[in-house]
C-alpha atoms as a PDB file:
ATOM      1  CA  UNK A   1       0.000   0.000   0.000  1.00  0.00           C
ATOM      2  CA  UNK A   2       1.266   3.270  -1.205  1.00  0.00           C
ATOM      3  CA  UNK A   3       1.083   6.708   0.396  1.00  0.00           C
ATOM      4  CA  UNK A   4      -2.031   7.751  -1.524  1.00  0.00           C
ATOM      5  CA  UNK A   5      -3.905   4.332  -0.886  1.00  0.00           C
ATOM      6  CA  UNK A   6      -3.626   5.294   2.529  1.00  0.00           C
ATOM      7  CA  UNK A   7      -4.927   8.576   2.085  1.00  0.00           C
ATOM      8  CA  UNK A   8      -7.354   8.292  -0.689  1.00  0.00           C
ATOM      9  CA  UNK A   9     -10.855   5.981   0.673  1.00  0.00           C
ATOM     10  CA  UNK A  10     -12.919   7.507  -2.221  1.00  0.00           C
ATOM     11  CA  UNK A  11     -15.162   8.934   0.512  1.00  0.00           C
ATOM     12  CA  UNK A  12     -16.091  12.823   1.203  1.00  0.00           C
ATOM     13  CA  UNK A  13     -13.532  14.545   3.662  1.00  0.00           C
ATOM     14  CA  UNK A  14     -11.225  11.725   3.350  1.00  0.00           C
ATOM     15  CA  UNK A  15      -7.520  12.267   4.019  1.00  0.00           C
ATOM     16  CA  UNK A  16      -6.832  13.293   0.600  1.00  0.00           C
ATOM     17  CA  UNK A  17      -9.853  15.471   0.235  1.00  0.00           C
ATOM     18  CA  UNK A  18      -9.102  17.110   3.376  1.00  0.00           C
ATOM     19  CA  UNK A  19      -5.173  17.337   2.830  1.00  0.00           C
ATOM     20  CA  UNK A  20      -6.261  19.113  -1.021  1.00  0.00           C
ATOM     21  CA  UNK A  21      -8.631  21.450   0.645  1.00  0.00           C
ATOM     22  CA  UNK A  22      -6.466  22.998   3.209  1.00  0.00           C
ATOM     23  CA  UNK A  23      -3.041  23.437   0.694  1.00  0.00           C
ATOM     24  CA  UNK A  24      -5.585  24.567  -1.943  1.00  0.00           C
ATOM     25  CA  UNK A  25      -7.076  26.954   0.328  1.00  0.00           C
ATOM     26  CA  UNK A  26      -3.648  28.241   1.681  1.00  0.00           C
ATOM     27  CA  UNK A  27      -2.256  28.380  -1.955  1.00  0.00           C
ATOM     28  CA  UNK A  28      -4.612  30.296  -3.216  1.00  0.00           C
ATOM     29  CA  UNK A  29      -5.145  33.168  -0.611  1.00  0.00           C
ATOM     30  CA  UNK A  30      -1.520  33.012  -0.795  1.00  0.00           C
ATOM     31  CA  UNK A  31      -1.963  34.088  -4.298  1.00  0.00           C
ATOM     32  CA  UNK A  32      -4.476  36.397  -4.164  1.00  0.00           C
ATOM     33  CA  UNK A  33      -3.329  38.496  -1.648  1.00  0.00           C
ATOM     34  CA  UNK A  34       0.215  38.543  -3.249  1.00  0.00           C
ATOM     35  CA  UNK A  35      -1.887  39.508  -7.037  1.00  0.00           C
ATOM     36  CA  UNK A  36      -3.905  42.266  -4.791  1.00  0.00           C
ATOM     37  CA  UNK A  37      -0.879  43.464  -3.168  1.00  0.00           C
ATOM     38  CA  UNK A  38       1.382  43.524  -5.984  1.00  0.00           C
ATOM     39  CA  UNK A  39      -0.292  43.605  -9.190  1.00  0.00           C
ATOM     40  CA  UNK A  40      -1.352  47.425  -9.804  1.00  0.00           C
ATOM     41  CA  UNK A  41      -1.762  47.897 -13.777  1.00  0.00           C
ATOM     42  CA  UNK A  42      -4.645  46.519 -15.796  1.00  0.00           C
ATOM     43  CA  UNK A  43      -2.730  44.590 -17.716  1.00  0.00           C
ATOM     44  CA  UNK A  44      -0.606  43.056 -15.019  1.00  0.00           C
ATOM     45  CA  UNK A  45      -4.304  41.903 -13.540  1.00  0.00           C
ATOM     46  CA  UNK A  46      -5.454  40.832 -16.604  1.00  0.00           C
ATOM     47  CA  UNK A  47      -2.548  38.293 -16.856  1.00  0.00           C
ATOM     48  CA  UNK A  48      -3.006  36.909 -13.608  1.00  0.00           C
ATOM     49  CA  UNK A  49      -6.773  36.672 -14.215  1.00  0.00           C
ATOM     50  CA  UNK A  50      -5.507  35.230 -18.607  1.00  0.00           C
ATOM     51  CA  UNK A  51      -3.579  32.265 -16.777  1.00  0.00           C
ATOM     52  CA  UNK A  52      -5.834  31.070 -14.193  1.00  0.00           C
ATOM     53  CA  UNK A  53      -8.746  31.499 -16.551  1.00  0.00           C
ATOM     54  CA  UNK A  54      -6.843  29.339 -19.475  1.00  0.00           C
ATOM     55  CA  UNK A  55      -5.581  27.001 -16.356  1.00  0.00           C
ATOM     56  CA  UNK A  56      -8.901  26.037 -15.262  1.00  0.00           C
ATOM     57  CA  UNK A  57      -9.935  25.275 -18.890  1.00  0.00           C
ATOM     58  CA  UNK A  58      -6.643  23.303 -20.013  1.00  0.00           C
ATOM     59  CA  UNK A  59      -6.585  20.994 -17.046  1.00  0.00           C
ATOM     60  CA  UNK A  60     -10.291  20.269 -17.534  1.00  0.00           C
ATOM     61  CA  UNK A  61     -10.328  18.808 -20.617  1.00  0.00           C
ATOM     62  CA  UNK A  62      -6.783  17.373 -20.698  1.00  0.00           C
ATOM     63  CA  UNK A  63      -8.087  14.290 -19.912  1.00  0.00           C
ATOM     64  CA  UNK A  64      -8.644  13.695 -23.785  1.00  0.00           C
ATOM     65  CA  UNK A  65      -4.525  13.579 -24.095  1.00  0.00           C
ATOM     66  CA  UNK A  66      -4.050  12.094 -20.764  1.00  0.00           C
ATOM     67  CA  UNK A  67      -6.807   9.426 -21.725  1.00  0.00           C
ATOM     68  CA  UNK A  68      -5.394   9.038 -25.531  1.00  0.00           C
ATOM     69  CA  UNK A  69      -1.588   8.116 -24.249  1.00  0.00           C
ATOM     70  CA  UNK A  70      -2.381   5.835 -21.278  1.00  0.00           C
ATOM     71  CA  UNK A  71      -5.104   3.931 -23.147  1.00  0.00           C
ATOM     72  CA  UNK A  72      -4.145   0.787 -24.667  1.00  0.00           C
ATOM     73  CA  UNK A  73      -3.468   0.273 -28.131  1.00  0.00           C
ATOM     74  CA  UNK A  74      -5.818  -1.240 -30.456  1.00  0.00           C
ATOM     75  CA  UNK A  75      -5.559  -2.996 -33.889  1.00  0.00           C
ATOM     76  CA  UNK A  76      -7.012   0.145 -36.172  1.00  0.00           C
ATOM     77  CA  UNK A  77      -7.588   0.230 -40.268  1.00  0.00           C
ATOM     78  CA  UNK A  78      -5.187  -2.128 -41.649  1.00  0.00           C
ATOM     79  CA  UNK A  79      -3.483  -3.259 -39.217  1.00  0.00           C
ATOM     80  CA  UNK A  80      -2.210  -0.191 -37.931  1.00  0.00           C
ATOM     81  CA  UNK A  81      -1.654  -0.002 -34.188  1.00  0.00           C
ATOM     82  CA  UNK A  82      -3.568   3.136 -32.935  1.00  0.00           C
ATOM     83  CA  UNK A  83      -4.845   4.179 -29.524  1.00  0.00           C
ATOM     84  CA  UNK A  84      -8.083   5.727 -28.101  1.00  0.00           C
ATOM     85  CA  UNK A  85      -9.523   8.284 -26.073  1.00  0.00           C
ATOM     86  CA  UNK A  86     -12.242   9.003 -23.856  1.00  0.00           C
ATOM     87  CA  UNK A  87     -14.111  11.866 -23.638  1.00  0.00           C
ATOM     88  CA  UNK A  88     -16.736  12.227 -21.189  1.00  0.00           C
ATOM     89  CA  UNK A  89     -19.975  14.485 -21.468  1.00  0.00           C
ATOM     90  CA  UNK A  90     -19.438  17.582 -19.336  1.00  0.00           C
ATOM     91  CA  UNK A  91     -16.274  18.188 -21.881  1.00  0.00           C
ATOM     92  CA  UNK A  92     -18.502  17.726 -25.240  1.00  0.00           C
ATOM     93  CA  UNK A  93     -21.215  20.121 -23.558  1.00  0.00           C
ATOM     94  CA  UNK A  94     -22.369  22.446 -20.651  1.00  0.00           C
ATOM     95  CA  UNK A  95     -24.027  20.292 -18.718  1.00  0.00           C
ATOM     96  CA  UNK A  96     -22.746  21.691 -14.772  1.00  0.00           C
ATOM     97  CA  UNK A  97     -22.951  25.585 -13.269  1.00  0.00           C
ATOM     98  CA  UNK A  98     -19.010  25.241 -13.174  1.00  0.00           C
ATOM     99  CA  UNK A  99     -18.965  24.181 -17.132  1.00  0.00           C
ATOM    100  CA  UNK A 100     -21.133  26.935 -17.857  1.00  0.00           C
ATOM    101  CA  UNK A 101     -18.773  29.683 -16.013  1.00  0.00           C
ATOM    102  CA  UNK A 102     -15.582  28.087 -17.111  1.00  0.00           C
ATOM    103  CA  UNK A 103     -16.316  28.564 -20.298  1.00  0.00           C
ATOM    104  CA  UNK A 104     -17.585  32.207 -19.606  1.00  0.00           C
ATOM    105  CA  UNK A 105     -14.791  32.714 -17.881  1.00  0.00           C
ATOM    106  CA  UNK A 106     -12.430  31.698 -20.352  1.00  0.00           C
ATOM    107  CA  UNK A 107     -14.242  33.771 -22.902  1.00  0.00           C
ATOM    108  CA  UNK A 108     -13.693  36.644 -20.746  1.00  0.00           C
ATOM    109  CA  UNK A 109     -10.049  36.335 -20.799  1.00  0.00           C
ATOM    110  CA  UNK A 110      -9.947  36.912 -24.339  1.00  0.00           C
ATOM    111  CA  UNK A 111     -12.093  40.139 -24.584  1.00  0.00           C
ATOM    112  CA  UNK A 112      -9.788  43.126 -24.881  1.00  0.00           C
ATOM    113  CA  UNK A 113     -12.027  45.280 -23.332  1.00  0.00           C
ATOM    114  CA  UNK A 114     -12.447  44.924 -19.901  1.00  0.00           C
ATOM    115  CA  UNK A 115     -14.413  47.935 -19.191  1.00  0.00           C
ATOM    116  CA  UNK A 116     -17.117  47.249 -21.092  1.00  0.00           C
ATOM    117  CA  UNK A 117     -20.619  47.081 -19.791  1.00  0.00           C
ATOM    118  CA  UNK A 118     -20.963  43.348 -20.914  1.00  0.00           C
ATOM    119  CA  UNK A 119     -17.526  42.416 -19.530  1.00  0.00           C
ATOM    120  CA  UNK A 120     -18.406  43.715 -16.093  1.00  0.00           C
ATOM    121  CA  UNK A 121     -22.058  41.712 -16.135  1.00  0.00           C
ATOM    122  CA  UNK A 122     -20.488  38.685 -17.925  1.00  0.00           C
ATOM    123  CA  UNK A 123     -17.915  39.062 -14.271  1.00  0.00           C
ATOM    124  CA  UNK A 124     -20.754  39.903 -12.258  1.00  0.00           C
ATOM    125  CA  UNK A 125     -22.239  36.312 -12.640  1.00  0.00           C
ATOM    126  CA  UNK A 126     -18.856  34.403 -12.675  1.00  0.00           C
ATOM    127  CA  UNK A 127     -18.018  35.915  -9.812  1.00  0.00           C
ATOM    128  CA  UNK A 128     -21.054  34.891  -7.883  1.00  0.00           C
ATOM    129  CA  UNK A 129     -21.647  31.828  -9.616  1.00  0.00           C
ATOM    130  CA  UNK A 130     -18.195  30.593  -9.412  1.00  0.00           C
ATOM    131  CA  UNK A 131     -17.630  31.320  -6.067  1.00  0.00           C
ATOM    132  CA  UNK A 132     -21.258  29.197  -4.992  1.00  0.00           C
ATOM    133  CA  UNK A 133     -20.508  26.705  -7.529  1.00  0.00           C
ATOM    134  CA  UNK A 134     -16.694  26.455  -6.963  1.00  0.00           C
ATOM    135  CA  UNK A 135     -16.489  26.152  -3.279  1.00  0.00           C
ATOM    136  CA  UNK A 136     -19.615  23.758  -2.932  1.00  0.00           C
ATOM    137  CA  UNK A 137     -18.019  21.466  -5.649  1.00  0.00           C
ATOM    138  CA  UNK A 138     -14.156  21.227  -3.887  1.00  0.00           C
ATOM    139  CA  UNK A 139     -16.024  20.837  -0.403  1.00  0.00           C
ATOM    140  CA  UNK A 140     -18.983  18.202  -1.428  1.00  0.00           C
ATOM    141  CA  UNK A 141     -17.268  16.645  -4.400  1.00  0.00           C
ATOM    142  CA  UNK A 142     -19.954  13.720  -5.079  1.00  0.00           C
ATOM    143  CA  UNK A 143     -20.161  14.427  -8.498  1.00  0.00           C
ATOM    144  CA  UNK A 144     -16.681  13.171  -9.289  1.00  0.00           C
ATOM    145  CA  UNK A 145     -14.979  11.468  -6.169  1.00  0.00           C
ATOM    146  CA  UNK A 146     -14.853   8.204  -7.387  1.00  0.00           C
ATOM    147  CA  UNK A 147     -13.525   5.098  -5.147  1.00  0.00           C
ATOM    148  CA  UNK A 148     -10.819   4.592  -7.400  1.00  0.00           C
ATOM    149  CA  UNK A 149      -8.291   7.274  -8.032  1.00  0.00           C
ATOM    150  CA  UNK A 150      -7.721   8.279 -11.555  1.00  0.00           C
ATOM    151  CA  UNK A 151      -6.255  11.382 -13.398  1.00  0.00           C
ATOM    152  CA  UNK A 152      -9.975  12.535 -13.976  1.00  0.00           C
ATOM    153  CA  UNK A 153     -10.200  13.060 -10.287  1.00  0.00           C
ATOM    154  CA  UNK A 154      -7.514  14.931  -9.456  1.00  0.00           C
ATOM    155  CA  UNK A 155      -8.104  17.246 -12.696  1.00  0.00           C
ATOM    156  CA  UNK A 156     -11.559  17.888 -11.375  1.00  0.00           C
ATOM    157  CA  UNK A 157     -10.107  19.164  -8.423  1.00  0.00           C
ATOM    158  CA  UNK A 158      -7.657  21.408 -10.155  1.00  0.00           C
ATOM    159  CA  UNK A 159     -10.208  22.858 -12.624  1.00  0.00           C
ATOM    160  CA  UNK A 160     -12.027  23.687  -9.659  1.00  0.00           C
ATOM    161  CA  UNK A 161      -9.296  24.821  -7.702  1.00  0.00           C
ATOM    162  CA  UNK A 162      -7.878  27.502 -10.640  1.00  0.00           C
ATOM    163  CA  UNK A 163     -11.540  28.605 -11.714  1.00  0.00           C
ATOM    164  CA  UNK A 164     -12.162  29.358  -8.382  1.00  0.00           C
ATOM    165  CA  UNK A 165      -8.826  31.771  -8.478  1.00  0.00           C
ATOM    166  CA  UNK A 166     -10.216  33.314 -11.412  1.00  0.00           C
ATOM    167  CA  UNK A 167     -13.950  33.831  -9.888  1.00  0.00           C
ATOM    168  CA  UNK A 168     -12.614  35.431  -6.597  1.00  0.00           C
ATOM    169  CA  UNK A 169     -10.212  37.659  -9.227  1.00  0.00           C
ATOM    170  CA  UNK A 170     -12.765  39.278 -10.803  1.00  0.00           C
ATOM    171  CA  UNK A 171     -13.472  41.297  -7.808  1.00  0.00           C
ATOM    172  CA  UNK A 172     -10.564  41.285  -6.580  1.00  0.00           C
ATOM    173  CA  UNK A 173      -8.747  43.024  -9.357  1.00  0.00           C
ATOM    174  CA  UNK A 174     -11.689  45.646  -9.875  1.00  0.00           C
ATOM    175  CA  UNK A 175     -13.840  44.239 -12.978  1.00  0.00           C
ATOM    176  CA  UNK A 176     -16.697  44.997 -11.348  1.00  0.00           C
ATOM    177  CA  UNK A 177     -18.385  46.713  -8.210  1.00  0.00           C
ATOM    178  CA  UNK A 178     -20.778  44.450  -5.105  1.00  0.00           C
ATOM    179  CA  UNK A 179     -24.141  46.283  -5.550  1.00  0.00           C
ATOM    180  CA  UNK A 180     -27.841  45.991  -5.124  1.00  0.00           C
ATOM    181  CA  UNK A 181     -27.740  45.729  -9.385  1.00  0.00           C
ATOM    182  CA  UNK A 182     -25.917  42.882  -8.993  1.00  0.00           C
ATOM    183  CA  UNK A 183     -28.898  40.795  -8.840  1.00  0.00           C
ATOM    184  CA  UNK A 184     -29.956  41.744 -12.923  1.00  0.00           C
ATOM    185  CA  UNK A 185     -26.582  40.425 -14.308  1.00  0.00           C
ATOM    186  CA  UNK A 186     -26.753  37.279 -12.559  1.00  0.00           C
ATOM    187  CA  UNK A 187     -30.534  36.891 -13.101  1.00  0.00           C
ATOM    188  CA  UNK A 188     -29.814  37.314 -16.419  1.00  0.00           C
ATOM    189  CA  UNK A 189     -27.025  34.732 -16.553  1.00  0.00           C
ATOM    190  CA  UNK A 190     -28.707  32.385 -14.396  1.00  0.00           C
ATOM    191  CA  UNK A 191     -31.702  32.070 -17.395  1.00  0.00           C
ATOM    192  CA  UNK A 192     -28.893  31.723 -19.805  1.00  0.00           C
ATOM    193  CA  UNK A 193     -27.584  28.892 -18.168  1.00  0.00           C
ATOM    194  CA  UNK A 194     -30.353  27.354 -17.211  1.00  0.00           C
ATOM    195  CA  UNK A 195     -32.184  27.660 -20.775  1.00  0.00           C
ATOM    196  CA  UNK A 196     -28.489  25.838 -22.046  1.00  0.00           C
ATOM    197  CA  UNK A 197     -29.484  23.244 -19.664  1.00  0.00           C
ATOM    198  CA  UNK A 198     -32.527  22.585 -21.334  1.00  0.00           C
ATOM    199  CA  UNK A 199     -31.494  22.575 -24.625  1.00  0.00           C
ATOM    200  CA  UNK A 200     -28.869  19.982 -23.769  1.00  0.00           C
ATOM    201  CA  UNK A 201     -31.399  17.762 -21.645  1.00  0.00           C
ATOM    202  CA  UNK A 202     -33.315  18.122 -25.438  1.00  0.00           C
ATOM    203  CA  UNK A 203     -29.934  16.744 -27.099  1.00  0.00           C
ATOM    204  CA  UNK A 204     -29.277  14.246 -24.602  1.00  0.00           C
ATOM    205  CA  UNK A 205     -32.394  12.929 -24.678  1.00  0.00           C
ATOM    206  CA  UNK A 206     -32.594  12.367 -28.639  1.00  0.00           C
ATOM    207  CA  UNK A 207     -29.270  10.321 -27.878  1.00  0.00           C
ATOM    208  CA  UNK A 208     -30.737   8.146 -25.344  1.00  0.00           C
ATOM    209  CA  UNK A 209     -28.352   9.407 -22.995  1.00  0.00           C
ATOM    210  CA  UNK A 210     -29.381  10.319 -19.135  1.00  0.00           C
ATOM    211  CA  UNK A 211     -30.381  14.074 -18.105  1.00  0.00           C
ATOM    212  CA  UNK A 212     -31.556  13.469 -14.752  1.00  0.00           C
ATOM    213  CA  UNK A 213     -27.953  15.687 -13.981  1.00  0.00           C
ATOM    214  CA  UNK A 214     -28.310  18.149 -16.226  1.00  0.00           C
ATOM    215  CA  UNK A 215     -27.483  21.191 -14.646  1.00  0.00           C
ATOM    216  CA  UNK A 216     -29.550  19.995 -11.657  1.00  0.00           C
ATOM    217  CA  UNK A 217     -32.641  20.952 -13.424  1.00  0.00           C
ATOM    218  CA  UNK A 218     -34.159  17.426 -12.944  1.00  0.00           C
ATOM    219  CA  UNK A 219     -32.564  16.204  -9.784  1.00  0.00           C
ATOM    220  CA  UNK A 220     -31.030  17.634  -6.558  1.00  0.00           C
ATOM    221  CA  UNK A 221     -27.396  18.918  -6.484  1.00  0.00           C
ATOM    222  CA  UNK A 222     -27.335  16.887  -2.858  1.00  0.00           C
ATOM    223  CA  UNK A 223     -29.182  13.756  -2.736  1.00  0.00           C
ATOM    224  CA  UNK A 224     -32.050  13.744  -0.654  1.00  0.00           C
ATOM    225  CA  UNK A 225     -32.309  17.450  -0.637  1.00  0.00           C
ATOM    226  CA  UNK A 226     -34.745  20.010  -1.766  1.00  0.00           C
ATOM    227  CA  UNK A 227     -32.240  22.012  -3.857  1.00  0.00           C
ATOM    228  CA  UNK A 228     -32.417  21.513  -7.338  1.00  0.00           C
ATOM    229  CA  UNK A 229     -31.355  24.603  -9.718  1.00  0.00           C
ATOM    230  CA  UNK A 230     -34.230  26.592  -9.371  1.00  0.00           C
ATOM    231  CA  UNK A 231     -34.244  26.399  -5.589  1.00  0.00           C
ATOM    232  CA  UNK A 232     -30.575  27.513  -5.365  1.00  0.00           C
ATOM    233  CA  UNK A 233     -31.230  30.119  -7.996  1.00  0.00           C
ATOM    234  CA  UNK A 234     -33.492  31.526  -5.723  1.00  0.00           C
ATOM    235  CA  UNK A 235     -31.120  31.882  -2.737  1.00  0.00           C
ATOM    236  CA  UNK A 236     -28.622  32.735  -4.500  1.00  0.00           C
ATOM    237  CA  UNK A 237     -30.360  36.154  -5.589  1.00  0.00           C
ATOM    238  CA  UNK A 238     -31.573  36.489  -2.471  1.00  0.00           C
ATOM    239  CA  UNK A 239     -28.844  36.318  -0.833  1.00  0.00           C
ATOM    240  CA  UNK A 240     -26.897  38.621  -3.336  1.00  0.00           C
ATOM    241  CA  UNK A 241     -29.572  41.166  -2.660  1.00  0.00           C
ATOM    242  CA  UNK A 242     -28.921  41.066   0.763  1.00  0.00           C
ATOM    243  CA  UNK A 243     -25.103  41.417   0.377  1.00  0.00           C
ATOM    244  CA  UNK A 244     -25.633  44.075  -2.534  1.00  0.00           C
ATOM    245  CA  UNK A 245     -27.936  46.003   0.208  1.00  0.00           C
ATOM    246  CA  UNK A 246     -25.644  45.623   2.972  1.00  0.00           C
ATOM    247  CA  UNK A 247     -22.895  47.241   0.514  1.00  0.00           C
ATOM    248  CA  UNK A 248     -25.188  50.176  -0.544  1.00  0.00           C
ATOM    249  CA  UNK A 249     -25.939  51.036   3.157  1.00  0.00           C
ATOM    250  CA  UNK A 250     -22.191  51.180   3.603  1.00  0.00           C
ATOM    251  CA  UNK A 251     -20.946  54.109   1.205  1.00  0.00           C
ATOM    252  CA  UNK A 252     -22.161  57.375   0.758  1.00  0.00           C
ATOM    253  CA  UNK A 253     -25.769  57.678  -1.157  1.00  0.00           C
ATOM    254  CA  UNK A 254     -24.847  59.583  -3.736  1.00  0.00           C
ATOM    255  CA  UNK A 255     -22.773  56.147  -5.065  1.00  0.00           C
ATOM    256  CA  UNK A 256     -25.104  53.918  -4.356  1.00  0.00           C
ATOM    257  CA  UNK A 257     -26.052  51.841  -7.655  1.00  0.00           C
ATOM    258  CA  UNK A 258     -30.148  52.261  -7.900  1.00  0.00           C
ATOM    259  CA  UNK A 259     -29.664  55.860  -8.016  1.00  0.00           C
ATOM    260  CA  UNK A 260     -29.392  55.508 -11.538  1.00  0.00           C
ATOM    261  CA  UNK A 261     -32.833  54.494 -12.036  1.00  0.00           C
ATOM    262  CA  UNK A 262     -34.638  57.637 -11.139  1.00  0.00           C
ATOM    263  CA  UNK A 263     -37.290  55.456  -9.510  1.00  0.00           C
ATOM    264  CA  UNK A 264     -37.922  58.110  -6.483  1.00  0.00           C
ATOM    265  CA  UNK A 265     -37.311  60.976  -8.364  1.00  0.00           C
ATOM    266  CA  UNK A 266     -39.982  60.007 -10.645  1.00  0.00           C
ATOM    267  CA  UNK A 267     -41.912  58.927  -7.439  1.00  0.00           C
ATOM    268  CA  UNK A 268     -41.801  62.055  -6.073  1.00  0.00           C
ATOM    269  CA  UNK A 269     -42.539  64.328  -9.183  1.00  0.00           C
ATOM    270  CA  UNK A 270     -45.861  62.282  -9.471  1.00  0.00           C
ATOM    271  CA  UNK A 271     -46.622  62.671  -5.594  1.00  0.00           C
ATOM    272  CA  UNK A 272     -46.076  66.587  -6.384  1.00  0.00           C
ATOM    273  CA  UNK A 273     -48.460  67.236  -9.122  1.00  0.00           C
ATOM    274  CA  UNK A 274     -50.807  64.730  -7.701  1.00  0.00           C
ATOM    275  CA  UNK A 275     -51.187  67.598  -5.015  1.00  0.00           C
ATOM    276  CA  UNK A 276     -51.200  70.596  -6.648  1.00  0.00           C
ATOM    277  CA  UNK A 277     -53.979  69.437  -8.805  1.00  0.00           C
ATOM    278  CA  UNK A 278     -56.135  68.302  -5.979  1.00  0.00           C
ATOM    279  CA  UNK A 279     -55.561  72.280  -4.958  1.00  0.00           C
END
């Protein structure tokens, strides 16, 4: 019995899964604060958030390579001695949250503009999404933690890991601001995601494949549990109003984010003429 047989039961908070979380954790404030601390021009920020963005994606699917050179060789056309992969189905398609925002993610690292109004939603949403998504994935891994070890695992735990990096990034390096609005962009991301879901139950099920996991449209994230996608889309927004509202309260009213909307203004001018024509 190696080291990692001892370690590694297959089981939730294991002593691998325990030993991963706590250097994982460590690394990554590590970096973080060092990025926060040190990295002052956009473009040094936009490299740090480039590589952990493109790290995220790369390890995910680099299980096609991995797969392709350990797999063993088969008699192809001809005779000729080739091997084969294997590619699962959340690398074809979107089919989890933390697909859905890696890909976003990765997108985002290739969009020169950074100040955009769509950049700063498109962050808005990772940023919430990956952090819920992210965190509740390394710390409740059923979805991949297998009782046998294999590469697959420990890449799921890396993807994770790095896209997790990038999520907290996003406001850590500025992209966008915690406010009460906060709750559009991520509504509006969350029906994105969720109509992708759908379309790819619609695919899967013209395959004869299973969709019951789907995004967690059809089933539970936690077995047993209440809290399928639209349940924890509903938190979720509430508790990014509260957060947003406990920001607002914080700094000075004249910064706060609804005042953009005019909504008492306009409130008030009707309350105003309401009573001068009753005079």
């Amino acid at each position: 019995m190696n080291i990692l047989d001892s370690f590694y039961k297959g089981k939730v908070f294991d002593g691998f899964h325990i030993t991963y979380l706590v250097v994982s954790v460590i690394i990554s404030v590590l970096l973080l604060v060092l990025g926060k601390r040190y990295l002052k021009k956009d473009k040094q920020k936009n490299i740090f958030f480039m590589v952990f963005a493109f790290l995220a994606f790369i390890s995910h699917i680099s299980t096609i390579w991995v797969d392709f050179v350990f797999s063993p060789l088969n008699e192809g056309i001809n005779g000729a001695i080739s091997g084969f992969g294997h590619i699962s189905d959340n690398i074809l398609f979107v089919v989890y949250p933390c697909n859905f925002v890696m890909v976003c993610v990765f997108i985002m690292s290739l969009i020169k503009n950074k100040k955009s109004k769509f950049f700063q939603g498109m962050a808005t949403f990772c940023f919430y999404t990956g952090i819920i998504g992210n965190i509740a994935a390394l710390v409740y891994p059923s979805t991949f933690y297998h009782p046998q070890f294999t590469y697959a695992i420990f890449k799921a735990f890396l993807s994770h890991s790095t896209l997790l990096i990038a999520s907290i990034w996003l406001l850590v390096g500025g992209y966008f601001k915690p406010r009460l609005t906060n709750v559009i962009p991520f509504a509006v991301g969350g029906l994105s995601m969720i109509t992708l879901g759908w379309i790819n139950i619609g695919i899967f099920s013209i395959s004869g494949h299973r969709t019951d996991f789907i995004m967690f449209l059809q089933s539970p994230a936690v077995p047993g549990t209440f809290l399928n996608a639209y349940v924890l889309y509903g938190l979720a927004i509430a508790l990014i109003a509260l957060f947003g509202f406990l920001i607002e309260f914080k700094i000075k009213k004249e910064e706060r984010s609804y005042i953009k909307f005019k909504i008492f203004d306009n409130l008030e001018n009707i309350q105003i003429t309401d009573n001068s024509q009753a005079n």
